[in-house]
PDB file of N, CA and C in Angstrom:
ATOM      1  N   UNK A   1    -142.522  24.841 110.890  1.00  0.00           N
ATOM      2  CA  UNK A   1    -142.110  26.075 110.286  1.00  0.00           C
ATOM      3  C   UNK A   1    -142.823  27.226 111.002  1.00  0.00           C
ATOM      4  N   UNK A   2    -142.366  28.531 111.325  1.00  0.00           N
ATOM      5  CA  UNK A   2    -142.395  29.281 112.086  1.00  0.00           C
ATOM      6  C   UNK A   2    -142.718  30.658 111.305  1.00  0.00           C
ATOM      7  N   UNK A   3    -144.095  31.066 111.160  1.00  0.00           N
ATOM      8  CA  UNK A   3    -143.853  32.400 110.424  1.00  0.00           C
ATOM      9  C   UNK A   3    -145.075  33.812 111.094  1.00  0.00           C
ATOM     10  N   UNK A   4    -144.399  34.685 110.709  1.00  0.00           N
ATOM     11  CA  UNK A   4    -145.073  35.997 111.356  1.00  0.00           C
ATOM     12  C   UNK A   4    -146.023  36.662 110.615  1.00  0.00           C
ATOM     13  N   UNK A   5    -147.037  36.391 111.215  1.00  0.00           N
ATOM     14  CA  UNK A   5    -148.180  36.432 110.275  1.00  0.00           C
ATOM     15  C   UNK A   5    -149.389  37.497 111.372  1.00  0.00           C
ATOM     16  N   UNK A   6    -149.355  38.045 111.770  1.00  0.00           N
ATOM     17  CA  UNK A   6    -150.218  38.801 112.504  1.00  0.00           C
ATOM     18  C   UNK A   6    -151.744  38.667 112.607  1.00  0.00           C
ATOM     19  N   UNK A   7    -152.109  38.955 111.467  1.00  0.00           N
ATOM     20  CA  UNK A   7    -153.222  39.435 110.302  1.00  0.00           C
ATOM     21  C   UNK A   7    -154.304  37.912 111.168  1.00  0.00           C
ATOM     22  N   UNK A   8    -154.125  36.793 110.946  1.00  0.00           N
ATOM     23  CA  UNK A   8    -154.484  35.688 110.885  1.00  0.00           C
ATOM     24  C   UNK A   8    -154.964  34.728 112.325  1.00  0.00           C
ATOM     25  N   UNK A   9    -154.001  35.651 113.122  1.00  0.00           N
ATOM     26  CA  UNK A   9    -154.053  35.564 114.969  1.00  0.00           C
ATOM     27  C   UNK A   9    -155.257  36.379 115.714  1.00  0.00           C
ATOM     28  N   UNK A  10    -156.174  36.004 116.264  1.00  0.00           N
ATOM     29  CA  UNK A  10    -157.230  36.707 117.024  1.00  0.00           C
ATOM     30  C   UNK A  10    -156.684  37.462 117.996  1.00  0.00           C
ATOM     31  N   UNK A  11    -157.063  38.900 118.373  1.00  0.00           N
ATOM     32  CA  UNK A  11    -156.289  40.343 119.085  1.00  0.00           C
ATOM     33  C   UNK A  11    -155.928  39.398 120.193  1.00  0.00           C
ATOM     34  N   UNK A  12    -156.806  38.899 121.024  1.00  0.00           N
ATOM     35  CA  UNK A  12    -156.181  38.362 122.347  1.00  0.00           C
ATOM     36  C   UNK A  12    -154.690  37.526 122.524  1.00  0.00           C
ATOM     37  N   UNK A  13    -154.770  36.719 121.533  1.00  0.00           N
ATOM     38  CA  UNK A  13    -154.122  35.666 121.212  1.00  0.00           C
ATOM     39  C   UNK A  13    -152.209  36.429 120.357  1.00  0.00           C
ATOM     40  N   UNK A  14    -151.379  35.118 120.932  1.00  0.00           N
ATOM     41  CA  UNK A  14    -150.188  35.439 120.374  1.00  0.00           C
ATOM     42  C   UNK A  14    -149.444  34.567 119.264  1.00  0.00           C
ATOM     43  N   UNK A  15    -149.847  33.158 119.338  1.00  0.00           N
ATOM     44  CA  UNK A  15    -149.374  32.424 118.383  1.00  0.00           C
ATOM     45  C   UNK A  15    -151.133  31.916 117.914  1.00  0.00           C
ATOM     46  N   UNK A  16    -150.710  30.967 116.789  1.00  0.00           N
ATOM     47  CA  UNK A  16    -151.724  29.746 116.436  1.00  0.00           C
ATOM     48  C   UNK A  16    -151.243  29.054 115.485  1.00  0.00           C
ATOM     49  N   UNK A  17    -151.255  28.002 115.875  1.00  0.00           N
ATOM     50  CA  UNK A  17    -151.138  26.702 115.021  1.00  0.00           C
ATOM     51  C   UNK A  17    -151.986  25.951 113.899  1.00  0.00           C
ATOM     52  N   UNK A  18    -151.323  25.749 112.792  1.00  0.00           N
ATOM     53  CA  UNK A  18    -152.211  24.799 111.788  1.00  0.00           C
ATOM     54  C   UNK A  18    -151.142  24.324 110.999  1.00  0.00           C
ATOM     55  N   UNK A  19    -150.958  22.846 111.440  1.00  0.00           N
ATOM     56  CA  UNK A  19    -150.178  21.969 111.371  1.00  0.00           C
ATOM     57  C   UNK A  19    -149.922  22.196 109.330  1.00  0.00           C
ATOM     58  N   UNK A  20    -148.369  22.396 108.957  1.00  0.00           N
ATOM     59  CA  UNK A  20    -147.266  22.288 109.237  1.00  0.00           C
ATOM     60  C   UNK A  20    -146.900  23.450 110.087  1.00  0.00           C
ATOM     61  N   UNK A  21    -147.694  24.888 110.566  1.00  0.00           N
ATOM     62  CA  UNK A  21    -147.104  25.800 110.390  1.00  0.00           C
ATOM     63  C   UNK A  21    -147.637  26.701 111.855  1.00  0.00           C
ATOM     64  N   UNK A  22    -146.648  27.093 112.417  1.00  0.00           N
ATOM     65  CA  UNK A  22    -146.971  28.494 113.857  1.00  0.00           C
ATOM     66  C   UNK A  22    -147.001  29.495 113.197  1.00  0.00           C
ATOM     67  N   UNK A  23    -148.122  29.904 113.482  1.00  0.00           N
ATOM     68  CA  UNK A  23    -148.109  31.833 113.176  1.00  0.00           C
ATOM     69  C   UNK A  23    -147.917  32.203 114.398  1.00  0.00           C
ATOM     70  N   UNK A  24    -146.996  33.353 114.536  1.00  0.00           N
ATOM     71  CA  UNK A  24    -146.693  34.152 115.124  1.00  0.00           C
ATOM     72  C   UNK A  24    -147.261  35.662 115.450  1.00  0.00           C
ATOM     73  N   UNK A  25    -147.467  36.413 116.114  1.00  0.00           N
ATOM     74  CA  UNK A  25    -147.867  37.617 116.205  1.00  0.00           C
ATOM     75  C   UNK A  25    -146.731  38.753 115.494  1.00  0.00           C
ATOM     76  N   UNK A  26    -145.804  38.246 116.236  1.00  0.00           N
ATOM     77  CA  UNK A  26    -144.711  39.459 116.301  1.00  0.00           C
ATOM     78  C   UNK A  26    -142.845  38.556 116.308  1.00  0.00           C
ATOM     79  N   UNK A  27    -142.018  39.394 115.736  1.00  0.00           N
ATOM     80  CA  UNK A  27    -141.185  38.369 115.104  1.00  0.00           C
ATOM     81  C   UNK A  27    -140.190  37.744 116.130  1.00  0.00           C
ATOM     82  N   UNK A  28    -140.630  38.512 117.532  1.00  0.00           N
ATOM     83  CA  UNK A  28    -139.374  38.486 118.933  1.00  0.00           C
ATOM     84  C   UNK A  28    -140.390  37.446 119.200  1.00  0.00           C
ATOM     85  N   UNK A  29    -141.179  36.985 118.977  1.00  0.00           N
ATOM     86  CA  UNK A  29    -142.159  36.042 120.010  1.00  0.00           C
ATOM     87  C   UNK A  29    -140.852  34.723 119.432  1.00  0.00           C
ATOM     88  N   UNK A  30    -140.461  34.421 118.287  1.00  0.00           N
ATOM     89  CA  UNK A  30    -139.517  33.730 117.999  1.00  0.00           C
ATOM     90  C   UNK A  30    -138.535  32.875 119.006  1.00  0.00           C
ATOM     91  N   UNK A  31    -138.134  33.337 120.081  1.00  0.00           N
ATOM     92  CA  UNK A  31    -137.807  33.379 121.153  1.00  0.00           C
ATOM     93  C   UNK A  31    -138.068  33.356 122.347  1.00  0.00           C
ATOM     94  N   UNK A  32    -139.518  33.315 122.588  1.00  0.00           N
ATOM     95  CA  UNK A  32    -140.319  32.734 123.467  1.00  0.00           C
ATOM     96  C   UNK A  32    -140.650  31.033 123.623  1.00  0.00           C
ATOM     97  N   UNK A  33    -139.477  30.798 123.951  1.00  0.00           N
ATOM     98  CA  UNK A  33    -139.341  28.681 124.517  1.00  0.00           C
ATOM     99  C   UNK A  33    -140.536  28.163 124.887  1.00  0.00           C
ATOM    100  N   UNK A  34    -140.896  28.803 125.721  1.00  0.00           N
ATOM    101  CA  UNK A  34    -142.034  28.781 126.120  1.00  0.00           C
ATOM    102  C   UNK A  34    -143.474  28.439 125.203  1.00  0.00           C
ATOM    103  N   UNK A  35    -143.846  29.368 124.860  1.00  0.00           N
ATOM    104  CA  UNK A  35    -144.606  29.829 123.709  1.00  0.00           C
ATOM    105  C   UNK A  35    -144.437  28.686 122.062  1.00  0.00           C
ATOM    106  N   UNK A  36    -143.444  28.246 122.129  1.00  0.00           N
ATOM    107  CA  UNK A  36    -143.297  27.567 120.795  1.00  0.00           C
ATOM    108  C   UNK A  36    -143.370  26.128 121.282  1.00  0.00           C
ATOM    109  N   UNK A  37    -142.760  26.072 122.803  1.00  0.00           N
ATOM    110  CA  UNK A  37    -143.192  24.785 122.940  1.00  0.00           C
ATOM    111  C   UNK A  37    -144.584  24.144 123.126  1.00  0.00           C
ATOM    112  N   UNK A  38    -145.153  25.163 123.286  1.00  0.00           N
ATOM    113  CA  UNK A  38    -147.266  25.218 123.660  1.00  0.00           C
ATOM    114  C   UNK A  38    -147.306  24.552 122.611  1.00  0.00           C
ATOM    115  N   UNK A  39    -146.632  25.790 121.443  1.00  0.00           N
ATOM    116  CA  UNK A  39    -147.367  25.644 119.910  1.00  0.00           C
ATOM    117  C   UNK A  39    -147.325  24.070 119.549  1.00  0.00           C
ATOM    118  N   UNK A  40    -145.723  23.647 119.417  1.00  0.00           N
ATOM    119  CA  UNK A  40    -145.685  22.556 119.128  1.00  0.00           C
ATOM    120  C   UNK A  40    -146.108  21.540 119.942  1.00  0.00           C
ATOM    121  N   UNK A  41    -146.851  21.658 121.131  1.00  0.00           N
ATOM    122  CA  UNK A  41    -147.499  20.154 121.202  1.00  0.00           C
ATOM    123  C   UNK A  41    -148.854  20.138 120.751  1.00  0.00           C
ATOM    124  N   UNK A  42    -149.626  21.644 120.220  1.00  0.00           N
ATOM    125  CA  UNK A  42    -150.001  21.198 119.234  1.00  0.00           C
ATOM    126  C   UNK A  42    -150.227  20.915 117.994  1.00  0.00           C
ATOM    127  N   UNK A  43    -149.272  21.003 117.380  1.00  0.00           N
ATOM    128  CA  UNK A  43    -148.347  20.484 116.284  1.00  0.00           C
ATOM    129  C   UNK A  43    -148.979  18.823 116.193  1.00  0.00           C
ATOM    130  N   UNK A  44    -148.051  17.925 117.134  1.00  0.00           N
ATOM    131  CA  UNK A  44    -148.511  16.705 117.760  1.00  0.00           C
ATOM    132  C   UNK A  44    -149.457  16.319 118.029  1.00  0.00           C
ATOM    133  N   UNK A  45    -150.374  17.615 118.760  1.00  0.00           N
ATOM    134  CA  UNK A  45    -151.702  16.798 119.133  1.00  0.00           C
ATOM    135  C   UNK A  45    -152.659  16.750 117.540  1.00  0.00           C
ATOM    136  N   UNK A  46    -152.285  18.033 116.521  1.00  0.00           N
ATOM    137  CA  UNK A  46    -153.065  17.929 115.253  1.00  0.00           C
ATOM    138  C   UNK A  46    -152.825  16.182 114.690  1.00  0.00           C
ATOM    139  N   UNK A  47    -151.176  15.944 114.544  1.00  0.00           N
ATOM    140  CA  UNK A  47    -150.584  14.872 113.545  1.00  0.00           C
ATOM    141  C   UNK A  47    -151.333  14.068 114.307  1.00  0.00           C
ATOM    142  N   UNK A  48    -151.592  13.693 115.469  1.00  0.00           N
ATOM    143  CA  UNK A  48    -152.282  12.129 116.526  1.00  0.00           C
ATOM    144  C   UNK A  48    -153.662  11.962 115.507  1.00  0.00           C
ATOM    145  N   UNK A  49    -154.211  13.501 115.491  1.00  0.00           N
ATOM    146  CA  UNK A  49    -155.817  13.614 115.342  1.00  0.00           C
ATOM    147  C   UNK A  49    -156.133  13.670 113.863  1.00  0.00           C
ATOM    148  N   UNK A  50    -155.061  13.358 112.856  1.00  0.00           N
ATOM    149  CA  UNK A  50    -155.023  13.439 111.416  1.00  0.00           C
ATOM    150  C   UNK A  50    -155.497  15.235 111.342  1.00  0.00           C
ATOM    151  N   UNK A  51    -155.248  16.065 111.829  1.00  0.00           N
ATOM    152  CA  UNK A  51    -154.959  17.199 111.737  1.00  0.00           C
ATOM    153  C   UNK A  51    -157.094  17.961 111.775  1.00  0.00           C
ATOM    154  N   UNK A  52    -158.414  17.513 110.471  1.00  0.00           N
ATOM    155  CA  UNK A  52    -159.088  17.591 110.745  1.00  0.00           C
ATOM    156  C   UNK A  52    -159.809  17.518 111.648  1.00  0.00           C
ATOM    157  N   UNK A  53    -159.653  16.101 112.290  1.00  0.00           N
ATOM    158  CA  UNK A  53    -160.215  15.639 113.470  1.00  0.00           C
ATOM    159  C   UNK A  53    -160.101  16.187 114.785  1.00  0.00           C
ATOM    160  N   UNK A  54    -158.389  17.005 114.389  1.00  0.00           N
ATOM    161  CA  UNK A  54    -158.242  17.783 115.780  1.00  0.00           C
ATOM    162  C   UNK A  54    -159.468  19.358 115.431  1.00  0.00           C
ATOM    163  N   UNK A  55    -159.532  19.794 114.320  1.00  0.00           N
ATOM    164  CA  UNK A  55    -160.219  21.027 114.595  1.00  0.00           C
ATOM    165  C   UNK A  55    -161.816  21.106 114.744  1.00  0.00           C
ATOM    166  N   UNK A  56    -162.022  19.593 114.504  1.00  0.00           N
ATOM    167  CA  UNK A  56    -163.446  19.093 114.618  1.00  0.00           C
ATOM    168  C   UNK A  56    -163.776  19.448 116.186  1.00  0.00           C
ATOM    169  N   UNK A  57    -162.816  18.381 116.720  1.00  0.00           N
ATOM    170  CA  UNK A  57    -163.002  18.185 118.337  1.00  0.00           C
ATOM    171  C   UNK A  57    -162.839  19.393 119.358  1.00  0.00           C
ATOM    172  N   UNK A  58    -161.420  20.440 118.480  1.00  0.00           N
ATOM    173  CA  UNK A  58    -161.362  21.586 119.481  1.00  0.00           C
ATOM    174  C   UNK A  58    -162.190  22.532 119.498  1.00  0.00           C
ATOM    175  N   UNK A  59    -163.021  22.507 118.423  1.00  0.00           N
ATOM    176  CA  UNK A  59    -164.091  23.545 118.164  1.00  0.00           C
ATOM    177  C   UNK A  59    -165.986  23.047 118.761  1.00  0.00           C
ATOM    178  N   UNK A  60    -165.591  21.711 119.122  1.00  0.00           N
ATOM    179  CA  UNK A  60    -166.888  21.365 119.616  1.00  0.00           C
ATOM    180  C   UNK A  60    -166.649  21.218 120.870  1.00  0.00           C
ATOM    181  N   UNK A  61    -165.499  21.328 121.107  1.00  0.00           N
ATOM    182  CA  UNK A  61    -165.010  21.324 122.970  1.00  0.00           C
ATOM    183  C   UNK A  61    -165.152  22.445 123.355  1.00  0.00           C
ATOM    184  N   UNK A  62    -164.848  23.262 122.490  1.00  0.00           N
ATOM    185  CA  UNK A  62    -164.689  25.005 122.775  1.00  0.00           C
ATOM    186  C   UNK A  62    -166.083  25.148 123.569  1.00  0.00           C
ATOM    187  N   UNK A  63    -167.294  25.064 122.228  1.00  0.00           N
ATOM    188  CA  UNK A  63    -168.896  25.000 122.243  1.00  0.00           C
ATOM    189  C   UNK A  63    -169.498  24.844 123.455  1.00  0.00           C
ATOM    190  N   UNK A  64    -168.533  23.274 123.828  1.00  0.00           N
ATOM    191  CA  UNK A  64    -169.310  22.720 124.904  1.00  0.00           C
ATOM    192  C   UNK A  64    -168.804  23.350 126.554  1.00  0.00           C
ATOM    193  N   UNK A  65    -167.786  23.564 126.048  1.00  0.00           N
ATOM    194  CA  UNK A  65    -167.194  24.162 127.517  1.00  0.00           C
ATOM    195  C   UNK A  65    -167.467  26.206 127.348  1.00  0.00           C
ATOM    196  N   UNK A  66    -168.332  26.690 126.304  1.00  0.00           N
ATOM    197  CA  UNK A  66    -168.425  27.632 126.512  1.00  0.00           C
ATOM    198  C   UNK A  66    -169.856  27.754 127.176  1.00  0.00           C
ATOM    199  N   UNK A  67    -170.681  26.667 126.721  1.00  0.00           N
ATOM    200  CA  UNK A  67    -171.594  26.842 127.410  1.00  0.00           C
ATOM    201  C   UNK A  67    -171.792  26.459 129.251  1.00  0.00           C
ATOM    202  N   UNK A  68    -170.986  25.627 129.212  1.00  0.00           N
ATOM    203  CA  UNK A  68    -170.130  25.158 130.873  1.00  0.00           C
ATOM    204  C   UNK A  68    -170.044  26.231 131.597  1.00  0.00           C
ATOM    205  N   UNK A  69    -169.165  27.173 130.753  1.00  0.00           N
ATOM    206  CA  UNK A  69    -168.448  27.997 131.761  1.00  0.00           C
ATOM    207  C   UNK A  69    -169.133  29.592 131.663  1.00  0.00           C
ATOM    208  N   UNK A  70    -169.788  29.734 130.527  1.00  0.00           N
ATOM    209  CA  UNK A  70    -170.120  30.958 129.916  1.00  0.00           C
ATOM    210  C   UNK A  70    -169.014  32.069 130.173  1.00  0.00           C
ATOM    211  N   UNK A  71    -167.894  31.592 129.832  1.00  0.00           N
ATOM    212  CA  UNK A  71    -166.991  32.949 129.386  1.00  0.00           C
ATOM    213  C   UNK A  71    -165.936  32.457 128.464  1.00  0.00           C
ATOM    214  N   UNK A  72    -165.536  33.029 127.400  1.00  0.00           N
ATOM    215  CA  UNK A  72    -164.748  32.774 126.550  1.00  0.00           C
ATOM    216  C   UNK A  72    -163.485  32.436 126.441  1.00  0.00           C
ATOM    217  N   UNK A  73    -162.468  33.122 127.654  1.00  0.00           N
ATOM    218  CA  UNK A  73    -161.202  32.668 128.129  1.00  0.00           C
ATOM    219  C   UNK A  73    -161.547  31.592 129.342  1.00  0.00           C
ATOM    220  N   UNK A  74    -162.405  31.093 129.822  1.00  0.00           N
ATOM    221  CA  UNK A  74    -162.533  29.872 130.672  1.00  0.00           C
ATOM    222  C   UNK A  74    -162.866  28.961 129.790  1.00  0.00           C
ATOM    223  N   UNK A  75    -163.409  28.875 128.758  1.00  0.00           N
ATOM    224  CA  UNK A  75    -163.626  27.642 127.430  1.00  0.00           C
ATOM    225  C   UNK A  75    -162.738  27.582 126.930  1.00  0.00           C
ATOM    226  N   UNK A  76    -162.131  28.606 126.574  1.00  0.00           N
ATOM    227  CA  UNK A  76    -160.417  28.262 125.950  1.00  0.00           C
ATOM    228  C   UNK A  76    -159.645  27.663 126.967  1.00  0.00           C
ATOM    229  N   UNK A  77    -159.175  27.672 127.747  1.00  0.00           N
ATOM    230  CA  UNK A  77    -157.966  27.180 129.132  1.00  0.00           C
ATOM    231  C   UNK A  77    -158.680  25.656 129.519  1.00  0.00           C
ATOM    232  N   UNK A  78    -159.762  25.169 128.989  1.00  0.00           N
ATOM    233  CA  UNK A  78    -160.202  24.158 129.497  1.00  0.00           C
ATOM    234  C   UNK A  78    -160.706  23.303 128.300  1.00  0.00           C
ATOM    235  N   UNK A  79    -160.144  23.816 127.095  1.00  0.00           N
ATOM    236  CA  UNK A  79    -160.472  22.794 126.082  1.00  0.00           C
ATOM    237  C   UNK A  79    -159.017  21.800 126.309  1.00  0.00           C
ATOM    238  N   UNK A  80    -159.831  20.732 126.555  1.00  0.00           N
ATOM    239  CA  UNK A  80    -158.437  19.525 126.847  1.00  0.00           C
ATOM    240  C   UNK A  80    -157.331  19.920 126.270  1.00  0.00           C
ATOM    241  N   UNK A  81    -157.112  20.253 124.895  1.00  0.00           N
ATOM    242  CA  UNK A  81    -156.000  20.625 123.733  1.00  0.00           C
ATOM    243  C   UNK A  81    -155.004  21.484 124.255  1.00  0.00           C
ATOM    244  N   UNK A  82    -155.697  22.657 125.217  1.00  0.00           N
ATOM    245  CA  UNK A  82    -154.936  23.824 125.904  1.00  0.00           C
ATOM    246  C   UNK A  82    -154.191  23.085 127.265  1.00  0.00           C
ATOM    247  N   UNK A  83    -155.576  21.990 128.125  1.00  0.00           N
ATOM    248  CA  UNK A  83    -154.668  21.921 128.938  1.00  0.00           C
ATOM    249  C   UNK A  83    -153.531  21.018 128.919  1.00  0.00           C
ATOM    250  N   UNK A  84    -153.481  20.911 128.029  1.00  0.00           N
ATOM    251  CA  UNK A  84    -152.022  19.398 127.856  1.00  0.00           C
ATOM    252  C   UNK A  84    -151.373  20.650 127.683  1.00  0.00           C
ATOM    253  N   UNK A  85    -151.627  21.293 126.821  1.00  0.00           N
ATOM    254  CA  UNK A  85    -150.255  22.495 126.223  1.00  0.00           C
ATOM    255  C   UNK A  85    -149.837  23.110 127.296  1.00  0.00           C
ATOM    256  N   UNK A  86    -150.753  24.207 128.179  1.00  0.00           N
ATOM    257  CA  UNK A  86    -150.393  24.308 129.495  1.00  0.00           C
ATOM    258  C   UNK A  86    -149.603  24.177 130.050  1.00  0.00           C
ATOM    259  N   UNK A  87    -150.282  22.880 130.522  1.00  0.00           N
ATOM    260  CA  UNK A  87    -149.427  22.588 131.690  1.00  0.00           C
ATOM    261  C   UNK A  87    -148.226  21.961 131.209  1.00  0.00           C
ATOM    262  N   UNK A  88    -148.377  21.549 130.421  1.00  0.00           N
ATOM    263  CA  UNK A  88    -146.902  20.845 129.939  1.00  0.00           C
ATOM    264  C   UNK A  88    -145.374  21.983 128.846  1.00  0.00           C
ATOM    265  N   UNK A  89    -145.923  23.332 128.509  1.00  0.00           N
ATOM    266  CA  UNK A  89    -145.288  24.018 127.730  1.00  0.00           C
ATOM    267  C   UNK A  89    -144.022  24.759 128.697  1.00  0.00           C
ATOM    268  N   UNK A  90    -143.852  24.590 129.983  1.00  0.00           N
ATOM    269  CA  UNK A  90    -142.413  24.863 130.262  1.00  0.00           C
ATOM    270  C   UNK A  90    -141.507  23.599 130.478  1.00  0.00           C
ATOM    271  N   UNK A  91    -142.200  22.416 129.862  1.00  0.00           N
ATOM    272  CA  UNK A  91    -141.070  20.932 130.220  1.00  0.00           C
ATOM    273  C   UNK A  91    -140.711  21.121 128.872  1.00  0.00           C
ATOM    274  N   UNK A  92    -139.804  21.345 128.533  1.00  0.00           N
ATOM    275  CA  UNK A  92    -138.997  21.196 126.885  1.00  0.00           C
ATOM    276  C   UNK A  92    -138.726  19.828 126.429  1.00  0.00           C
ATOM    277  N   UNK A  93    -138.722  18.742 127.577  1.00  0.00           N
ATOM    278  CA  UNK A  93    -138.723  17.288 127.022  1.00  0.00           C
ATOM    279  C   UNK A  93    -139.626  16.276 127.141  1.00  0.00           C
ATOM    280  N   UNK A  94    -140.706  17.152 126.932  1.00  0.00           N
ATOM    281  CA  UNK A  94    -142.503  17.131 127.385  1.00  0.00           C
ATOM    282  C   UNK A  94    -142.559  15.978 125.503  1.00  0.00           C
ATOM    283  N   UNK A  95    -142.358  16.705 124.689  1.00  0.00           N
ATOM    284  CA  UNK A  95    -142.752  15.983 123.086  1.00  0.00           C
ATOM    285  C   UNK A  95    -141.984  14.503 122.926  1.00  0.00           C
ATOM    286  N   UNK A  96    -140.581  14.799 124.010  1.00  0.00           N
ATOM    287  CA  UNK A  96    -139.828  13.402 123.648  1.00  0.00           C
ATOM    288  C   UNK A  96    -141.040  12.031 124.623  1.00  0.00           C
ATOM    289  N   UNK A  97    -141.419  12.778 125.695  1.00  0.00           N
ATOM    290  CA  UNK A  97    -142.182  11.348 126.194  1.00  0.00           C
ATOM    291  C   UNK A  97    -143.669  11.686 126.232  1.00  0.00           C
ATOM    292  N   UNK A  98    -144.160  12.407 125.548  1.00  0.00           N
ATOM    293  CA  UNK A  98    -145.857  12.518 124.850  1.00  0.00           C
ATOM    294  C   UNK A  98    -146.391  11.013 125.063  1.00  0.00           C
ATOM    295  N   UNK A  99    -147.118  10.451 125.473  1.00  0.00           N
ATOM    296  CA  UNK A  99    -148.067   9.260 124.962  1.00  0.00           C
ATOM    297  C   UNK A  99    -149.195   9.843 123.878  1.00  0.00           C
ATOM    298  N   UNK A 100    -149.219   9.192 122.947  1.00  0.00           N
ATOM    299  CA  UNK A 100    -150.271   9.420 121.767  1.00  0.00           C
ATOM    300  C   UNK A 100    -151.711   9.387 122.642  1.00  0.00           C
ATOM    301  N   UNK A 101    -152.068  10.576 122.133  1.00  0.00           N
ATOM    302  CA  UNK A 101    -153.392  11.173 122.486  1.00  0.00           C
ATOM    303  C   UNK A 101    -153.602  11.123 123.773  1.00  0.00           C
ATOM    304  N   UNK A 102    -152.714  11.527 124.651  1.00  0.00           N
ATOM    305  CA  UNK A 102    -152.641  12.333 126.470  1.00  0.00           C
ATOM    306  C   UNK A 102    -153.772  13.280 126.539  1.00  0.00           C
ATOM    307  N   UNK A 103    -153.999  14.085 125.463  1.00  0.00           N
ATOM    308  CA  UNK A 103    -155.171  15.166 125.834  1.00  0.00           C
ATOM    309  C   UNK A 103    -156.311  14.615 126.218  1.00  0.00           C
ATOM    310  N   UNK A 104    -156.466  13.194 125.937  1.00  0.00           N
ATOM    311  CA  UNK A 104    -157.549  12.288 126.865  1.00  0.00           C
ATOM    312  C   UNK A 104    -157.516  13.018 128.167  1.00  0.00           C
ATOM    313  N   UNK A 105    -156.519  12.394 129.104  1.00  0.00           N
ATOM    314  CA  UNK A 105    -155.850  13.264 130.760  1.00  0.00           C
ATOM    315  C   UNK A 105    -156.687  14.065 130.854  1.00  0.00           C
ATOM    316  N   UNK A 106    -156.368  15.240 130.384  1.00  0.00           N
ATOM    317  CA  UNK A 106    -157.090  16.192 130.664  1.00  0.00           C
ATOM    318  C   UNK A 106    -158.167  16.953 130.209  1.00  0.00           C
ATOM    319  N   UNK A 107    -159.250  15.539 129.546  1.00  0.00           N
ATOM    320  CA  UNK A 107    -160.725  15.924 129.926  1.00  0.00           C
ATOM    321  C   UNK A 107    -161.519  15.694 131.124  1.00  0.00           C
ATOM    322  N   UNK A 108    -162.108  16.870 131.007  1.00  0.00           N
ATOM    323  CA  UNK A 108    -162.500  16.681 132.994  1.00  0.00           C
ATOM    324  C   UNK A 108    -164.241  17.044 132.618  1.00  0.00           C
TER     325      UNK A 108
END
């Protein structure tokens, strides 16, 4: 489910996810293929991770890769979670052949 919620999204940021639901920034983002397909793989990657477990892990990945990298948009783009979404959010038939828990891949 897809809703426009502004308020709830950090300034940088355009969507965010918390499984059932995408917040949106703005109501044309709706239409960004792109953008919803990010969202929803992690949609998928929450349901793999029983949904807690994913915000356990992305928030201690964040931690660990902020101290890695010491900058805040290089800890984000390199928390495994992002890079599955990434790189995979312009294949639209990226969710039909997902292997359960791929964001393994891309811890580096």
């Amino acid at each position: 489910m897809i809703l426009i919620f502004k308020h709830i999204i950090p300034k940088k940021y355009i969507g965010l996810t918390i499984y059932p639901f995408i917040f949106l920034k703005s109501n044309g983002l709706k239409n960004n293929l792109t953008l919803i397909n990010h969202e929803k793989i992690h949609l998928k990657q929450q349901i793999e991770l029983l949904w807690i477990f994913f915000f356990m892990w992305y928030f201690t990945e964040f931690i660990v890769r902020l101290i890695q990298y010491k900058n805040w948009d290089s800890a984000y783009r390199n928390i495994s979670f992002e890079r599955e979404a990434y790189q995979n959010e312009y294949n639209p038939n990226y969710l039909l052949t997902k292997k359960r828990f791929s964001f393994f891949k891309y811890l580096k």
